[in-house]
N, C-alpha and C. Protein backbone atom coordinates (compact mmCIF):
# COMPACT_ATOMS: atom_id res chain seq x y z
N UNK A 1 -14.62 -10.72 -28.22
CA UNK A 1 -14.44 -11.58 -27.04
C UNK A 1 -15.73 -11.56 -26.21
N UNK A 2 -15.88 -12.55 -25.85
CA UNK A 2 -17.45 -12.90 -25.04
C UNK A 2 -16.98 -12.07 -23.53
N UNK A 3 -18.22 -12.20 -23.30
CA UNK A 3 -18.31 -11.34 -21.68
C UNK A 3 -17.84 -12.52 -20.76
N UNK A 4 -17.97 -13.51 -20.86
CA UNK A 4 -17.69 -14.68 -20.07
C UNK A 4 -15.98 -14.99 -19.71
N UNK A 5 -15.52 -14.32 -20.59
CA UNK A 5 -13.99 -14.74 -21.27
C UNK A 5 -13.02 -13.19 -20.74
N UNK A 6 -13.88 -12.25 -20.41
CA UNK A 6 -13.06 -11.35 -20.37
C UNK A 6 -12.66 -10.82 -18.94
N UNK A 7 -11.68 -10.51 -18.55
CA UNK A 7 -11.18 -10.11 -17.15
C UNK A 7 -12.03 -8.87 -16.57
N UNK A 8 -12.42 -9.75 -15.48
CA UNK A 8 -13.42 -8.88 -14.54
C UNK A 8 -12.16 -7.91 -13.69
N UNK A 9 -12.74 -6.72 -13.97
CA UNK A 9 -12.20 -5.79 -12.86
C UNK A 9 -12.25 -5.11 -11.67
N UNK A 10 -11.99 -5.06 -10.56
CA UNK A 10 -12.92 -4.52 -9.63
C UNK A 10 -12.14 -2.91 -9.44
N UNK A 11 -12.50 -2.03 -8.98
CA UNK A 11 -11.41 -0.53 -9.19
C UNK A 11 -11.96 -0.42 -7.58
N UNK A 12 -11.31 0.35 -6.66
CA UNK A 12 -11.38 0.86 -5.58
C UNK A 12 -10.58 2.24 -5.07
N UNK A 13 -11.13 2.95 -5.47
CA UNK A 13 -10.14 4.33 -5.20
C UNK A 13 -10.97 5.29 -4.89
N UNK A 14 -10.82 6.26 -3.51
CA UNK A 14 -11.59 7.51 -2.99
C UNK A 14 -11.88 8.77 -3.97
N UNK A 15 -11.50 8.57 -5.53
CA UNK A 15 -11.37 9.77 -6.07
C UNK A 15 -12.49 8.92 -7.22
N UNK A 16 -13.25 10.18 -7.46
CA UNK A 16 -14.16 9.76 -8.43
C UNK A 16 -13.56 9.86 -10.15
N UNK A 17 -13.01 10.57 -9.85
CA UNK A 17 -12.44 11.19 -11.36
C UNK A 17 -11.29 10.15 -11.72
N UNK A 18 -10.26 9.40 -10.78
CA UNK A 18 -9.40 8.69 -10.95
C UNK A 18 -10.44 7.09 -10.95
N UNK A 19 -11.58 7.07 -10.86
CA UNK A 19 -12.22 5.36 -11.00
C UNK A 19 -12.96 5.72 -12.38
N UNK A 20 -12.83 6.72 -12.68
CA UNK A 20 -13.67 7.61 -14.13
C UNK A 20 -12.25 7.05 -15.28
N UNK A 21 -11.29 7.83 -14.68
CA UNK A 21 -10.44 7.36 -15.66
C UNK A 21 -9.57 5.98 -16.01
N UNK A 22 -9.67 5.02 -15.09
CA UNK A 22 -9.51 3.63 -14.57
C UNK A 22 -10.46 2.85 -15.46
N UNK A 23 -11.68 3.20 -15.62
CA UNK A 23 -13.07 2.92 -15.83
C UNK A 23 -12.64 3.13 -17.81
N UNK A 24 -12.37 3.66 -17.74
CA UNK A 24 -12.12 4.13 -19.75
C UNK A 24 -11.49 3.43 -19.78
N UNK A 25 -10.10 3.43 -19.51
CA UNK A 25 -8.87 2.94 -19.84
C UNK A 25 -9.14 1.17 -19.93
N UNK A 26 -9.74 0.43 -18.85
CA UNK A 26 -10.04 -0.62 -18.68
C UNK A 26 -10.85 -1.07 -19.70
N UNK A 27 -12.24 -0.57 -19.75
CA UNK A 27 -13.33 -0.88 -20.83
C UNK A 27 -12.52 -0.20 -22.51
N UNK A 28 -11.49 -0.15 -22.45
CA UNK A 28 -11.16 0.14 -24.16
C UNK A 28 -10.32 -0.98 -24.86
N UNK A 29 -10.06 -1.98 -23.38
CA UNK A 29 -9.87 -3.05 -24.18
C UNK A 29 -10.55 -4.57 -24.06
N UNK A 30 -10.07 -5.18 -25.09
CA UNK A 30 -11.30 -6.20 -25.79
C UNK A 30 -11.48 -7.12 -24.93
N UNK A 31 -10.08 -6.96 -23.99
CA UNK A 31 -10.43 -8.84 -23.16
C UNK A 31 -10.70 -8.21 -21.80
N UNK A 32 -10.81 -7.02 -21.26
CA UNK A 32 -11.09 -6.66 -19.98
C UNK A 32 -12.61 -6.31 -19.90
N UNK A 33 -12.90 -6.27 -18.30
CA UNK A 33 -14.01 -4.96 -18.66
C UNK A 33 -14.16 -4.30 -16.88
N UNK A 34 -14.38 -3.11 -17.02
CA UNK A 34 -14.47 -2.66 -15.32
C UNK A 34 -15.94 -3.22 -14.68
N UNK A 35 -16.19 -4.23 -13.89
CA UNK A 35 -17.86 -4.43 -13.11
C UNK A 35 -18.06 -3.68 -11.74
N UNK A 36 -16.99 -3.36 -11.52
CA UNK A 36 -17.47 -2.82 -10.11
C UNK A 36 -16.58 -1.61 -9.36
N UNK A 37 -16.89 -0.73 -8.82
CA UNK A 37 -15.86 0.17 -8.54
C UNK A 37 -16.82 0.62 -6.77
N UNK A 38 -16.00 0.83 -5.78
CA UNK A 38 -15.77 0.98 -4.57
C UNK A 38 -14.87 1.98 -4.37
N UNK A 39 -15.25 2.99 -3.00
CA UNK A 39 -14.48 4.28 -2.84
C UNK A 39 -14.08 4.33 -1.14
N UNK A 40 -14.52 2.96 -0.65
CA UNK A 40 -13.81 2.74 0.74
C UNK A 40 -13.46 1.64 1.09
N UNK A 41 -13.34 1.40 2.15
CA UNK A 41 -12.43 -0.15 2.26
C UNK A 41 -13.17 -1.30 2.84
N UNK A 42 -14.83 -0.74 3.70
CA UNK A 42 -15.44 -1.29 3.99
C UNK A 42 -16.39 -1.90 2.39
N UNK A 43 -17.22 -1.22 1.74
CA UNK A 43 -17.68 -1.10 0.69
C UNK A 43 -16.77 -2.09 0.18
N UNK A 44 -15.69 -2.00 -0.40
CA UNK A 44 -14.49 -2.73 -1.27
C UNK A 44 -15.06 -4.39 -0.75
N UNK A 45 -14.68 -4.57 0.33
CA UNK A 45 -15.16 -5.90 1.12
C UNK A 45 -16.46 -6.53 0.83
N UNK A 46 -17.42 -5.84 0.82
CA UNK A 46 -18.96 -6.30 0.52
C UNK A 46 -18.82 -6.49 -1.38
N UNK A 47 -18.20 -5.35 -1.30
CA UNK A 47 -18.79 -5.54 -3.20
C UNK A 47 -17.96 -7.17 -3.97
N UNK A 48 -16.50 -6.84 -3.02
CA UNK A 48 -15.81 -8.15 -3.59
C UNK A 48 -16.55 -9.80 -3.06
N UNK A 49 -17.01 -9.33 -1.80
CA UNK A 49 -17.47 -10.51 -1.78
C UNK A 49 -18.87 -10.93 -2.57
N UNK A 50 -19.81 -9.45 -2.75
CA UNK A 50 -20.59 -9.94 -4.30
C UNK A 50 -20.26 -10.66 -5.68
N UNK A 51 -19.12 -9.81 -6.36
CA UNK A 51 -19.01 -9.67 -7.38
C UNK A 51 -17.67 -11.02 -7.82
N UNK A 52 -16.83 -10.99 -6.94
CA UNK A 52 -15.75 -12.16 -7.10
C UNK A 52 -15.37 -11.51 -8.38
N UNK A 53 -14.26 -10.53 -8.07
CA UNK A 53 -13.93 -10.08 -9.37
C UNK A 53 -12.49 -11.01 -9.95
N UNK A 54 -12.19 -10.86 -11.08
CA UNK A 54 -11.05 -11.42 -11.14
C UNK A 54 -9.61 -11.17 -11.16
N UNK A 55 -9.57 -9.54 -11.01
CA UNK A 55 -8.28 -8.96 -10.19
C UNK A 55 -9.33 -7.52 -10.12
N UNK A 56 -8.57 -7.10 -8.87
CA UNK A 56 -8.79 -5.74 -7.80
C UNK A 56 -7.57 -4.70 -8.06
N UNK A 57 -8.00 -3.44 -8.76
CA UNK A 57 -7.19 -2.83 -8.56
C UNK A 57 -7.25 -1.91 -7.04
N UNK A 58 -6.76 -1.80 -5.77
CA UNK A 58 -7.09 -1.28 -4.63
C UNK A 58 -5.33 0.02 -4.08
N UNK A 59 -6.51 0.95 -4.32
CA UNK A 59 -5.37 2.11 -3.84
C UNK A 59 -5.34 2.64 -2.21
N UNK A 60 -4.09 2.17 -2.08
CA UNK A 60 -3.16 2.39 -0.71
C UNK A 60 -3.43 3.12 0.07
N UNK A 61 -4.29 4.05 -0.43
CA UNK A 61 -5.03 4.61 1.25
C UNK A 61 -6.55 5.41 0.63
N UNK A 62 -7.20 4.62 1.69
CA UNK A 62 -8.53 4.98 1.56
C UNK A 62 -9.45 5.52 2.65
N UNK A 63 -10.22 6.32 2.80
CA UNK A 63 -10.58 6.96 3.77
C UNK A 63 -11.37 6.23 5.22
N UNK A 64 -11.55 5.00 5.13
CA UNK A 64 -11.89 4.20 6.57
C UNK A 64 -10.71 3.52 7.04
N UNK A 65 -9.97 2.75 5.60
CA UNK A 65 -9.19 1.66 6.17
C UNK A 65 -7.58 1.86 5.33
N UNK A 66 -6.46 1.55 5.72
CA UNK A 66 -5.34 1.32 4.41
C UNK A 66 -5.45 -0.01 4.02
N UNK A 67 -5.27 0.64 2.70
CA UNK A 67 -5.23 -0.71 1.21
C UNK A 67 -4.95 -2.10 1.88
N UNK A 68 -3.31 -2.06 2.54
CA UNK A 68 -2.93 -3.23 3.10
C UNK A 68 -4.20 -3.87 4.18
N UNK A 69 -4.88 -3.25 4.68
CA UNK A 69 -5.66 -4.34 5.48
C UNK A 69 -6.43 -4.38 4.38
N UNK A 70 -7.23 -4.09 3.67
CA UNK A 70 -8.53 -4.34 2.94
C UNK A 70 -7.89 -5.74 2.42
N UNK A 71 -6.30 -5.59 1.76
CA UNK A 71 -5.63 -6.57 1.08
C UNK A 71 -6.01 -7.72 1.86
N UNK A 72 -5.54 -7.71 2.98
CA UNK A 72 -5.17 -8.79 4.20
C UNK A 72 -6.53 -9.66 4.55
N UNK A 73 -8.32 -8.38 4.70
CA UNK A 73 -8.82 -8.99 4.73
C UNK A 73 -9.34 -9.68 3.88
N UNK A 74 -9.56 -9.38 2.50
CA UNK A 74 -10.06 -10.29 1.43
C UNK A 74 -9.09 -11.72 1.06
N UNK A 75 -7.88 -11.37 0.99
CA UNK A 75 -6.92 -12.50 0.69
C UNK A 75 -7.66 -13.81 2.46
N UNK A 76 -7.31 -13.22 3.43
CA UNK A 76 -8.16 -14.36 4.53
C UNK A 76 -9.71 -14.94 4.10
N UNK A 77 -10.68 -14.27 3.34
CA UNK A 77 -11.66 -14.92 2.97
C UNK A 77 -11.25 -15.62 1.33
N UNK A 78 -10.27 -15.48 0.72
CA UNK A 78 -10.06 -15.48 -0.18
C UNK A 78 -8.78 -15.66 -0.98
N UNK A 79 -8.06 -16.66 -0.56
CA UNK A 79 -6.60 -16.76 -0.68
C UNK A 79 -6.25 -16.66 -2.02
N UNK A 80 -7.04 -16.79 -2.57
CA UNK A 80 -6.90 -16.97 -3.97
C UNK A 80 -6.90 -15.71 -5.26
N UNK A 81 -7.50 -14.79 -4.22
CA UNK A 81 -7.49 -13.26 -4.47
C UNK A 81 -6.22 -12.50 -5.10
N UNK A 82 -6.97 -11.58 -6.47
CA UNK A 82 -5.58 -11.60 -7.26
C UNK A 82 -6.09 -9.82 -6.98
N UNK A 83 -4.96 -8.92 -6.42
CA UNK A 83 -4.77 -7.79 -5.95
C UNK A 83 -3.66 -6.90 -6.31
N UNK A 84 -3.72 -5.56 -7.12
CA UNK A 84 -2.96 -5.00 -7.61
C UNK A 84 -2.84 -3.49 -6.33
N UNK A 85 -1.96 -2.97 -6.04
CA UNK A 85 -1.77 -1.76 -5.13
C UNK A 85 -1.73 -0.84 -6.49
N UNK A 86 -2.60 -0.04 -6.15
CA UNK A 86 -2.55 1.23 -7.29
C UNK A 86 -2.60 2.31 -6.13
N UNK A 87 -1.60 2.58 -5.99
CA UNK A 87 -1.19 4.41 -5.66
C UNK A 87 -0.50 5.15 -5.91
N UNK A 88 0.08 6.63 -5.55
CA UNK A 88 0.70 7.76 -5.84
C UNK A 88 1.92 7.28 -4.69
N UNK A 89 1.89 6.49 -3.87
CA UNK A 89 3.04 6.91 -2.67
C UNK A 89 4.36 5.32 -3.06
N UNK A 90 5.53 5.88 -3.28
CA UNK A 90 6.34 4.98 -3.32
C UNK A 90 7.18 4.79 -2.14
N UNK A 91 6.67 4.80 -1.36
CA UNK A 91 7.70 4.34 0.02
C UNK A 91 7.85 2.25 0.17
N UNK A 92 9.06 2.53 -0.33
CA UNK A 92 9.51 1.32 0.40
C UNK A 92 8.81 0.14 1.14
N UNK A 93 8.74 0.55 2.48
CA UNK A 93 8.40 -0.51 3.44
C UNK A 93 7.28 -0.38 2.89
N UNK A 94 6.12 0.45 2.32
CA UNK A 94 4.93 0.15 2.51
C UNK A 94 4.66 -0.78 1.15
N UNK A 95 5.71 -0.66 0.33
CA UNK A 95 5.40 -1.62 -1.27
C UNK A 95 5.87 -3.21 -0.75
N UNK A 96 6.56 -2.87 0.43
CA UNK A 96 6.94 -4.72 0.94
C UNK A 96 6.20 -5.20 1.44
N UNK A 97 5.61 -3.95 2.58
CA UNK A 97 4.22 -4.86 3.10
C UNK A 97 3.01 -5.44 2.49
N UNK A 98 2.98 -4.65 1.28
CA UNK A 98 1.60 -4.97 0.45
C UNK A 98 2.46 -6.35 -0.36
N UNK A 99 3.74 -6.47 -0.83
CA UNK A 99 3.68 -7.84 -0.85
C UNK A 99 4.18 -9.02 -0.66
N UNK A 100 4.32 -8.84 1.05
CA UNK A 100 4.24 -9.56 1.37
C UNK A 100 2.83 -10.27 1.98
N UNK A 101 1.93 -8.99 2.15
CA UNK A 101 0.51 -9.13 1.97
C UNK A 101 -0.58 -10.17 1.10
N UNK A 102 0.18 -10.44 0.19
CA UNK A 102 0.11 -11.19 -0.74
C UNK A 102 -0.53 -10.49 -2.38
N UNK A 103 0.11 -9.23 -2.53
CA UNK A 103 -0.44 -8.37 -3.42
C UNK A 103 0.28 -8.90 -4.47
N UNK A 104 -0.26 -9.12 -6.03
CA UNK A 104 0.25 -9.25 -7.03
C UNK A 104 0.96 -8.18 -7.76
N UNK A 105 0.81 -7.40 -7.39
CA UNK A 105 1.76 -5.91 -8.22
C UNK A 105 1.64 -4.52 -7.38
N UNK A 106 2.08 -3.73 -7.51
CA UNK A 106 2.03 -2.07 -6.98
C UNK A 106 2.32 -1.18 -8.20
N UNK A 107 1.28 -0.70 -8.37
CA UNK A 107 1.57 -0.19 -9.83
C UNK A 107 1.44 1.68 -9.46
N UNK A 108 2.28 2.49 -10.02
CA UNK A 108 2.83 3.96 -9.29
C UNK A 108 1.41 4.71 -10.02
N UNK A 109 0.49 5.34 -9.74
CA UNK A 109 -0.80 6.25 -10.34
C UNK A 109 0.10 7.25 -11.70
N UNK A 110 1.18 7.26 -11.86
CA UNK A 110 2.03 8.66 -12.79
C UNK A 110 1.87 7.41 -13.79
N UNK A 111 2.45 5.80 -14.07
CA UNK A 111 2.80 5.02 -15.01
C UNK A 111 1.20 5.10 -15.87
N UNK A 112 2.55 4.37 -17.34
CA UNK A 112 1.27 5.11 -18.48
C UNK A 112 0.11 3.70 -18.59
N UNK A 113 -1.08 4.17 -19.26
CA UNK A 113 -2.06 2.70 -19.25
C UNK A 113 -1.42 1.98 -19.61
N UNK A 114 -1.05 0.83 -20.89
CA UNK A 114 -0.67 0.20 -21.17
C UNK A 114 0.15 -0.72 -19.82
N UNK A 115 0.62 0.25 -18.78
CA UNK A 115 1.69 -0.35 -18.18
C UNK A 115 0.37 -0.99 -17.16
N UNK A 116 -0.19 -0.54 -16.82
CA UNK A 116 -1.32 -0.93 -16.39
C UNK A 116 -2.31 -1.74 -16.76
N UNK A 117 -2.62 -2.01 -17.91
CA UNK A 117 -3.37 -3.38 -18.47
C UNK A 117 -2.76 -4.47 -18.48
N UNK A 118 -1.62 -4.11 -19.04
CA UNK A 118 0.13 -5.67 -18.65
C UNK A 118 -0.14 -6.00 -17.22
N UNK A 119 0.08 -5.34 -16.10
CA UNK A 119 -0.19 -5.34 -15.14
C UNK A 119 -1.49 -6.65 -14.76
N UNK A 120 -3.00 -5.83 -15.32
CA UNK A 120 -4.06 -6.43 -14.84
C UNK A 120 -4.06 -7.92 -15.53
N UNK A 121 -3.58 -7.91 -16.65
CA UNK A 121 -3.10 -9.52 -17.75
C UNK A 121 -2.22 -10.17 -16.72
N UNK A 122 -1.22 -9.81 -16.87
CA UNK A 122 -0.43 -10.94 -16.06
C UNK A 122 -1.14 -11.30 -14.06
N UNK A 123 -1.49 -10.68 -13.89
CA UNK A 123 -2.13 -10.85 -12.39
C UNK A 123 -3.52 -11.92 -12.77
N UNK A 124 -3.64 -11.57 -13.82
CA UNK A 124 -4.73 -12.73 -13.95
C UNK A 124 -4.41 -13.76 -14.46
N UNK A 125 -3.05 -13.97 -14.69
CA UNK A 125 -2.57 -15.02 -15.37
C UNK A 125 -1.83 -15.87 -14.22
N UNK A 126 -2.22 -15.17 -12.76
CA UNK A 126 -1.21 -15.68 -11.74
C UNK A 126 -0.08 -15.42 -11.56
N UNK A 127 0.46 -14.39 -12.64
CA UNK A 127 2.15 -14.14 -11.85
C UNK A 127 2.30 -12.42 -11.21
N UNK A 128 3.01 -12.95 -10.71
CA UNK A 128 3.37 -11.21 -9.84
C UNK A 128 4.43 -10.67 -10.80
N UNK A 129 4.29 -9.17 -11.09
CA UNK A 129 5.24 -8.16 -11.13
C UNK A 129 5.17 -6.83 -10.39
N UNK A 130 6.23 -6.67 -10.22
CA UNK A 130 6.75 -5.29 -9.85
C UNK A 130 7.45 -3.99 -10.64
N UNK A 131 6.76 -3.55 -11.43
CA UNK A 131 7.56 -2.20 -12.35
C UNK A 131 9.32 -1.77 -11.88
N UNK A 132 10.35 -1.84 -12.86
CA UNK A 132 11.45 -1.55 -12.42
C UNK A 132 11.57 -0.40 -11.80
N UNK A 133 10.74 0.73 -11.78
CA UNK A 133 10.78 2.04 -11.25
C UNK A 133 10.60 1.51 -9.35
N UNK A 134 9.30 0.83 -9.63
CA UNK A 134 9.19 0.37 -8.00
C UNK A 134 10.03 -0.47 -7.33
N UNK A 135 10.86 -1.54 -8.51
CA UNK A 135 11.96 -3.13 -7.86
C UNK A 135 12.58 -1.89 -7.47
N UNK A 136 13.42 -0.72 -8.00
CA UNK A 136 14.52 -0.05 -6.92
C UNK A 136 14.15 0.94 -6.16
N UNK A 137 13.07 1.30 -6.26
CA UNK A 137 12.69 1.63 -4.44
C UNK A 137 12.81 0.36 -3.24
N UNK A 138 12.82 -0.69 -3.90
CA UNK A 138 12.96 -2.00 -3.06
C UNK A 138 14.34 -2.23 -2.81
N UNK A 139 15.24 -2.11 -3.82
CA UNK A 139 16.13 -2.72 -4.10
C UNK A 139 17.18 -1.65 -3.12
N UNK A 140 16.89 -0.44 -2.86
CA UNK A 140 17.45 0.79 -1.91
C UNK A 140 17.71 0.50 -0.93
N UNK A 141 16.80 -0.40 0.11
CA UNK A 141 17.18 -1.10 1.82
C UNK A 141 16.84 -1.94 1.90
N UNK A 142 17.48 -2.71 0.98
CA UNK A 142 17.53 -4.49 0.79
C UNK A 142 18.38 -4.99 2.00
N UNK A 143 18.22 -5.46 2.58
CA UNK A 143 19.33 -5.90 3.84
C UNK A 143 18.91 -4.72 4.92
N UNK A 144 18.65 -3.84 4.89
CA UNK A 144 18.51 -2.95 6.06
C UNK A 144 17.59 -3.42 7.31
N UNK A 145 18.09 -3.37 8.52
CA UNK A 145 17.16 -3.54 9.75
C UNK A 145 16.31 -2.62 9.91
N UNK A 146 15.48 -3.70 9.95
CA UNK A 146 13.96 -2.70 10.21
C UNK A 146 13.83 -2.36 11.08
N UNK A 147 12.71 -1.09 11.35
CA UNK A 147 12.37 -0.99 12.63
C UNK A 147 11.50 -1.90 13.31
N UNK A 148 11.48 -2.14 14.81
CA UNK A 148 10.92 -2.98 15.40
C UNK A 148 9.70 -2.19 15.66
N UNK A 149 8.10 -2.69 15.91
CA UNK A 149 7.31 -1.89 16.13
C UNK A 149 7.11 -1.22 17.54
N UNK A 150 8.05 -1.39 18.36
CA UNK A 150 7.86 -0.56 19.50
C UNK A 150 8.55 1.19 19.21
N UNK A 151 9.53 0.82 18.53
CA UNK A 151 10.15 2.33 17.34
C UNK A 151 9.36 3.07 16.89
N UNK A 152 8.69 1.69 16.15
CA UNK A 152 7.57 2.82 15.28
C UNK A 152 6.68 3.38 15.86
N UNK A 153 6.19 3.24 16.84
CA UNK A 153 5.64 3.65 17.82
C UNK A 153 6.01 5.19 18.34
N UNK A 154 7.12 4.78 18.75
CA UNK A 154 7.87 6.15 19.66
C UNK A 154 7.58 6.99 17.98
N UNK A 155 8.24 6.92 17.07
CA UNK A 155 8.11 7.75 15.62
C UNK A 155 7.22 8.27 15.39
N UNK A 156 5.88 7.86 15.36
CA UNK A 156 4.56 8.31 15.32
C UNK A 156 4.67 9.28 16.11
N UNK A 157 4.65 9.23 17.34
CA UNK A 157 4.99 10.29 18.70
C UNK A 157 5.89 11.28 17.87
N UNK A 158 6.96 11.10 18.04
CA UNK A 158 7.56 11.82 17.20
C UNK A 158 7.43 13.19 16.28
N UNK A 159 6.85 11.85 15.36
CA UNK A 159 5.69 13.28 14.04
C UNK A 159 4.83 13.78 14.43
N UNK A 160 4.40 13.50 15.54
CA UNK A 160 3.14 14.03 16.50
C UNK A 160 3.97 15.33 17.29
N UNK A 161 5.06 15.87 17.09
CA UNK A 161 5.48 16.84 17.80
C UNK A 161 5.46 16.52 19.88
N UNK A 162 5.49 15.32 19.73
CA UNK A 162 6.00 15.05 21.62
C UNK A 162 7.26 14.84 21.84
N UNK A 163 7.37 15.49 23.02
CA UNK A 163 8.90 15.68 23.76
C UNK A 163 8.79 13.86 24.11
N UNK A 164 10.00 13.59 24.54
CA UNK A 164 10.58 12.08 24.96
C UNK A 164 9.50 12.04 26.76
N UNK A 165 9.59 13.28 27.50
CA UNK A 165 8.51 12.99 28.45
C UNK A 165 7.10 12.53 28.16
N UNK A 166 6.18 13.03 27.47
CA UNK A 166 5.35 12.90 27.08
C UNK A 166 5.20 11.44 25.97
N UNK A 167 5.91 11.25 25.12
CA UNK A 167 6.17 9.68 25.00
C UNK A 167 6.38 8.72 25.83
N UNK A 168 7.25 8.90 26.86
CA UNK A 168 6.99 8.03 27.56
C UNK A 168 5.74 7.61 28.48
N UNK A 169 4.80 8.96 28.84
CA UNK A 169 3.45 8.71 29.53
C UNK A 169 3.10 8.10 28.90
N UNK A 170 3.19 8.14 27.48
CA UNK A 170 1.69 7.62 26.81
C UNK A 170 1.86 6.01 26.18
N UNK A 171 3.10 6.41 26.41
CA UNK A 171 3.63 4.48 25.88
C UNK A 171 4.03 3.51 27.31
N UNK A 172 3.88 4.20 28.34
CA UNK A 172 3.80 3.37 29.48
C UNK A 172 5.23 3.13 29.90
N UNK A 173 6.60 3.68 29.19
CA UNK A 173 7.87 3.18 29.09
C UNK A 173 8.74 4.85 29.90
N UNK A 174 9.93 4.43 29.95
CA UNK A 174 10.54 5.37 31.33
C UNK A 174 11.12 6.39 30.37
N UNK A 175 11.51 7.55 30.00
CA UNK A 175 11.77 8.64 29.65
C UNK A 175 13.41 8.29 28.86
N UNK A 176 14.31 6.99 29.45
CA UNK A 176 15.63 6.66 28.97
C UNK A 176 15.07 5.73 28.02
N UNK A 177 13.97 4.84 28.35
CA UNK A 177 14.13 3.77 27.07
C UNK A 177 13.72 4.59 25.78
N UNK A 178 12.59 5.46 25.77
CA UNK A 178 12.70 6.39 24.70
C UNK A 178 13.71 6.56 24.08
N UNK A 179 14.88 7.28 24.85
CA UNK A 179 15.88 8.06 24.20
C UNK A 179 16.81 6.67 23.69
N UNK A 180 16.83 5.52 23.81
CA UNK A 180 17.40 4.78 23.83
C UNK A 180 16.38 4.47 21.89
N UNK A 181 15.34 4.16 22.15
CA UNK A 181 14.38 4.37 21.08
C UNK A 181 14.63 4.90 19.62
N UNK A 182 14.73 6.31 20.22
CA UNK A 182 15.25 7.44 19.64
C UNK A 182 16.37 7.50 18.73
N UNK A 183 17.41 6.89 19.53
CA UNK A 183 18.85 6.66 18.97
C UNK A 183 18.83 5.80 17.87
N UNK A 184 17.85 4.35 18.31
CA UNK A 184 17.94 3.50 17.23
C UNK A 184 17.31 3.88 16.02
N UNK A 185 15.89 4.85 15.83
CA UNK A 185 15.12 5.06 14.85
C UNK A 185 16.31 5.92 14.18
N UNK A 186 17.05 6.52 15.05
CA UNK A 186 17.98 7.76 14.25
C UNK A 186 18.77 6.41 13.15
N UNK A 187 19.56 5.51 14.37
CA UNK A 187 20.60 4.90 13.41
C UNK A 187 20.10 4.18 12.34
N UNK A 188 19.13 3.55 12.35
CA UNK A 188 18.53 2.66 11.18
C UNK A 188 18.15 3.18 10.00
N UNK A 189 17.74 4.86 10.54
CA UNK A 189 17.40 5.34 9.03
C UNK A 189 18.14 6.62 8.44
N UNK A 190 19.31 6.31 9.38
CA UNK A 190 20.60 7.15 8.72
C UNK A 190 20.50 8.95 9.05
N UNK A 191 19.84 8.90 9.86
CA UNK A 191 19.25 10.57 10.10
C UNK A 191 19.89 11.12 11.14
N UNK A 192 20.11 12.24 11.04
CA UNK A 192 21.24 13.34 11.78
C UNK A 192 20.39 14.05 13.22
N UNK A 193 19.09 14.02 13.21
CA UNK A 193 17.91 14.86 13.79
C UNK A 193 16.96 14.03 13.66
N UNK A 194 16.20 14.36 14.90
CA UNK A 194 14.61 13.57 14.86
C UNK A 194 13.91 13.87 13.85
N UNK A 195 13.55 15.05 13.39
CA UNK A 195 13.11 15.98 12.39
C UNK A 195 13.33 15.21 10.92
N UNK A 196 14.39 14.60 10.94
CA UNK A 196 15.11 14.51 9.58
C UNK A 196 14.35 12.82 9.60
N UNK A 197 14.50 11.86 10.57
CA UNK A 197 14.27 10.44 10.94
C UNK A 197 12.75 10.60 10.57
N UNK A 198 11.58 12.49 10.69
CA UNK A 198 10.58 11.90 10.60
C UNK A 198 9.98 12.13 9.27
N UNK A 199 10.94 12.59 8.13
CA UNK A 199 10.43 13.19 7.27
C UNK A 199 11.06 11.96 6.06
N UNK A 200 12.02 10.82 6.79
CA UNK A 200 12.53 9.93 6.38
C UNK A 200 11.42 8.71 6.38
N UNK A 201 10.87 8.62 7.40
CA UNK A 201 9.88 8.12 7.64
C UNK A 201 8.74 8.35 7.15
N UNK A 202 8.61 9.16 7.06
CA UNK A 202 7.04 9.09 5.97
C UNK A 202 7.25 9.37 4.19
N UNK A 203 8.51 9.35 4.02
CA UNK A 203 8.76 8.67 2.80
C UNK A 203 8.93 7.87 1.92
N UNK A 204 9.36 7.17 2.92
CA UNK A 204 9.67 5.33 2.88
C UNK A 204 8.16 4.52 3.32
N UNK A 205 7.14 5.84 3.82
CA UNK A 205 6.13 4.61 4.35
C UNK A 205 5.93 4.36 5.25
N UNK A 206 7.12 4.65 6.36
CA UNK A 206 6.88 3.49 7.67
C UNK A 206 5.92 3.94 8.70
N UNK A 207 5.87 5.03 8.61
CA UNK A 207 4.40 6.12 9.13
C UNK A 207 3.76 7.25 8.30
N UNK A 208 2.23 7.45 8.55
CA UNK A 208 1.61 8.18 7.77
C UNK A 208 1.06 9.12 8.92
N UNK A 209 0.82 10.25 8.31
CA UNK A 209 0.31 11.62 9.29
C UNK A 209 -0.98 11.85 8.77
């Protein structure tokens, strides 16, 4: 297969050894090939806008920026931008946001290559998938009310170890709407304890520490 013909790859991941092994796996087959690899989110931006690759594999958290904005900003220069989420973290909200982001796949770092070249083929073929391992992490709080981002807010606080006084200084809001806050982050994500709401929460995604 000619070089002209074969799927450009772009890799973006903070670990050298994981764009090492991305980098093999990719170049061992006939119609791909890896051109460019990036290890932050600023970098990711410049190189894509060099190279115009023809799908991005970009992992979910990177040490300036998260995946989802890098996503957000290239798809705005670039609507046409074909973007795979490659990470280790399966939380929920954060696999919806990436696509509704407009990400073509979220592929889990444990799944085997193969599942991963299918992956980079069909994204270049224009269609989206989602691995069945990841559709039912989705498929878990399908219908569930989300949190509103003034919640997520107080939550962060939260995992930050602040009392409801001290949340309220810092969010500008009165010491009851907190607790009022509080109650709802409890009810939405089914949790018995703040403690429990925050360890729920950074499982699903909806905050990172």
């Amino acid at each position: 297969m000619s070089e002209s013909t074969r799927i450009r790859v772009f890799s973006v991941d903070d670990h050298p050894l994981l764009r090492e092994g991305i980098a093999a796996i990719v170049n061992s087959q006939a119609d791909m090939e890896l051109t460019v690899q990036a290890a932050t989110g600023r970098e990711a931006l410049q190189l894509y806008r060099q190279h115009l690759p023809d799908v991005t594999l970009l992992d979910l958290r990177l040490p300036d920026m998260t995946g989802i904005d890098v996503l957000i900003a290239i798809r705005n220069e670039f609507p046409d931008a074909r973007v795979i989420m490659f990470t280790t973290f399966e939380g929920d909200v954060e696999i919806q946001r990436a696509m509704e982001a407009g990400a073509r796949g979220y592929v889990l770092k444990n799944m085997p290559p193969r599942e991963l070249v299918e992956l980079i083929r069909q994204a270049h073929s224009g269609r989206k998938r989602v691995p069945a391992e990841v559709a039912a992490k989705l498929a878990e709080h399908l219908g569930e009310e989300r949190l509103t981002q003034r919640e997520v807010d107080v939550l962060r606080h939260l995992a930050g170890g602040n009392r409801n006084r001290d949340i309220a200084e810092r969010l500008f809001i009165s010491e009851e709407t907190v607790k009022v806050h509080v109650k709802h982050v409890m009810e939405k994500l089914g949790a018995s304890d703040r403690t429990q709401a925050v360890v729920i929460a950074l499982r699903r995604g909806i905050i990172q520490l």
